[in-house]
Protein backbone atom coordinates (compact mmCIF):
# COMPACT_ATOMS: atom_id res chain seq x y z
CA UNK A 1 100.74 267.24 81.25
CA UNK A 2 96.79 267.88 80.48
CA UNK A 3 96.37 264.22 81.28
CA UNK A 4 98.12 264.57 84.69
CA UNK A 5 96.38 268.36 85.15
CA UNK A 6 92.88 266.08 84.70
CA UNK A 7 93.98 263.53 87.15
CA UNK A 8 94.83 265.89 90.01
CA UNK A 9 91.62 268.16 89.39
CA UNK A 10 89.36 264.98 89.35
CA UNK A 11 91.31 263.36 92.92
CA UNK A 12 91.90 266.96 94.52
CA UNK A 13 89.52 269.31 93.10
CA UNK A 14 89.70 271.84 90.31
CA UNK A 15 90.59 274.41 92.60
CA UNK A 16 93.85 272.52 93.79
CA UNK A 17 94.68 271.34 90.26
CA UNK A 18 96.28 274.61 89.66
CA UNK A 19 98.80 275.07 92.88
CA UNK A 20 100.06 271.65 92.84
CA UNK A 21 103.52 271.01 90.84
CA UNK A 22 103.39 269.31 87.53
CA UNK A 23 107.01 268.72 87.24
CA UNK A 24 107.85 265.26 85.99
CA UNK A 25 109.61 264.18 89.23
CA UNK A 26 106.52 264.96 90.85
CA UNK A 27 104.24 263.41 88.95
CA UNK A 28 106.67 260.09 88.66
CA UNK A 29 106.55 259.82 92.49
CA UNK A 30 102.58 260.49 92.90
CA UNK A 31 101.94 257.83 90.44
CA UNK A 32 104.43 255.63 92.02
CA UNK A 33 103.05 256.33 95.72
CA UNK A 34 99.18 255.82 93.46
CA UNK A 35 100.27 252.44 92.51
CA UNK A 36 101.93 250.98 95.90
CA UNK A 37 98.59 252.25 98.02
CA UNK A 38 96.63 250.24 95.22
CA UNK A 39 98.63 247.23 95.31
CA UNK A 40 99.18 247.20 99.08
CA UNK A 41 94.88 247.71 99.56
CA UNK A 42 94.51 244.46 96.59
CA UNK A 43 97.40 242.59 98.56
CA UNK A 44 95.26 243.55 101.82
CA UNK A 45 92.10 242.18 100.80
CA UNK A 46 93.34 239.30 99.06
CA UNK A 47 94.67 238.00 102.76
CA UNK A 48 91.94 238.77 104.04
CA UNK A 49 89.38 237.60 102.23
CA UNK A 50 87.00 235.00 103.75
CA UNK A 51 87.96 232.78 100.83
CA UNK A 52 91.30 231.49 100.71
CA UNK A 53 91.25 230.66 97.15
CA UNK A 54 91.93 233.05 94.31
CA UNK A 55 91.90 232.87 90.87
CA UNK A 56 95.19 234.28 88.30
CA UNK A 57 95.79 235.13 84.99
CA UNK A 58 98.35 236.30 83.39
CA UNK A 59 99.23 236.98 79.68
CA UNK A 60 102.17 237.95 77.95
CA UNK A 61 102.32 241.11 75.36
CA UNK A 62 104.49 243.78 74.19
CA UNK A 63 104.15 247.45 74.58
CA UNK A 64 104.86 250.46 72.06
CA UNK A 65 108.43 250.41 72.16
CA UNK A 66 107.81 246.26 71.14
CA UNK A 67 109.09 245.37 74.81
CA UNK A 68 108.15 241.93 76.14
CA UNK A 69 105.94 242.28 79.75
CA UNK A 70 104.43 239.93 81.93
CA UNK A 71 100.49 240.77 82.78
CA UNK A 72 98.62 239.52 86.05
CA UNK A 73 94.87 239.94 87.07
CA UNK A 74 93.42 238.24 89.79
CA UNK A 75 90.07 237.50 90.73
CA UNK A 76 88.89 237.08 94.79
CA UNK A 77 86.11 237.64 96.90
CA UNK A 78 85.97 240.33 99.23
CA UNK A 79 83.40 241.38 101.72
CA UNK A 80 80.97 238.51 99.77
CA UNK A 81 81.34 240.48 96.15
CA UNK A 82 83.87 238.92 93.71
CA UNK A 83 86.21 241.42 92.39
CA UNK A 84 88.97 241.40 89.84
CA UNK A 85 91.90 243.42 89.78
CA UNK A 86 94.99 244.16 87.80
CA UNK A 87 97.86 242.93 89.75
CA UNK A 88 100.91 243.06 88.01
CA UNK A 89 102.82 244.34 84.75
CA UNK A 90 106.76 243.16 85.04
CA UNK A 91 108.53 243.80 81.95
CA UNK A 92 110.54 240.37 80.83
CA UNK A 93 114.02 241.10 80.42
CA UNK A 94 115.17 238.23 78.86
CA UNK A 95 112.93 235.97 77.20
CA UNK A 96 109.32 234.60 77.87
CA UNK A 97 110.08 231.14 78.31
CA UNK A 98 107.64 229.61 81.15
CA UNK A 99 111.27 229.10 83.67
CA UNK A 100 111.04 233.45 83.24
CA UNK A 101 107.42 233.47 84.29
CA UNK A 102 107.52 231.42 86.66
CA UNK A 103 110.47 233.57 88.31
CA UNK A 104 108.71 237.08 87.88
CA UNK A 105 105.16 235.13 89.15
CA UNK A 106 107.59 233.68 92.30
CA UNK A 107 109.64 236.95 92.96
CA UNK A 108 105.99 239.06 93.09
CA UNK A 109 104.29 236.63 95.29
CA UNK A 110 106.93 236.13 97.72
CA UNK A 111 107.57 239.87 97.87
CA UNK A 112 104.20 240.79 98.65
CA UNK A 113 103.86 238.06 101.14
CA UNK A 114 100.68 236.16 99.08
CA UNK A 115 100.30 232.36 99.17
C-alpha cells in the first residue's frame, strides 16, 4: 500500500494520491493497464525503428517463491539513440529446457506481431 500510495502521488500528484482507490483490484488493473501501454509503446518503436535489426537477451531465474521465469531485454535504436528495454518475464511452467524457451520466445513474438 505505501509503495502504491508513492506511485500514484509521483504519476498524479500528491494532491490526487489521496482520492484515488487503493483497493487491490484497483491497483492489479492500473498496473496491468501500466504494463500493456509500456509494452505496446516498446512493441511500437521496435517496428518502427529505422533499423530493422534488434538485439535479445534473455536469461532464466527464479523468483521468491523459487518459481522458474523466462527474462527478455532487448536492445534497438530509436529516433538515432540506442535504447534497451525490459521486454518480457513469462513464468516457465514446466521445465526450462531450450524446446520451452523457444515456445514462450515464439508465443510472445508472434503475439505481439514482432519479426
Amino acid at each position: 500500500m505505501p509503495c502504491a500510495y508513492e506511485m500514484v502521488s509521483k504519476v498524479c500528484g500528491e494532491d490526487q494520491a489521496s482520492v484515488i482507490s487503493l483497493s487491490n483490484n484497483t491497483i492489479r488493473r492500473r498496473v496491468d493497464d501500466m504494463a500493456s501501454d509500456i509494452l505496446s509503446q516498446v512493441t511500437t518503436e521496435i517496428k518502427e525503428s529505422s533499423y530493422s535489426k534488434f538485439s535479445l537477451q534473455f536469461d532464466e531465474s527464479c523468483d521468491v517463491a523459487s518459481c522458474a521465469v523466462l527474462l527478455g531485454f532487448v536492445r534497438y535504436v530509436h529516433q538515432d539513440k540506442i535504447k534497451e528495454e525490459f521486454l518480457l518475464c513469462e513464468d516457465l511452467l514446466t521445465t526450462t529446457k531450450g524446446e520451452d524457451i523457444f515456445n514462450i520466445i515464439n508465443s510472445f513474438f508472434t503475439t505481439n506481431g514482432l519479426d
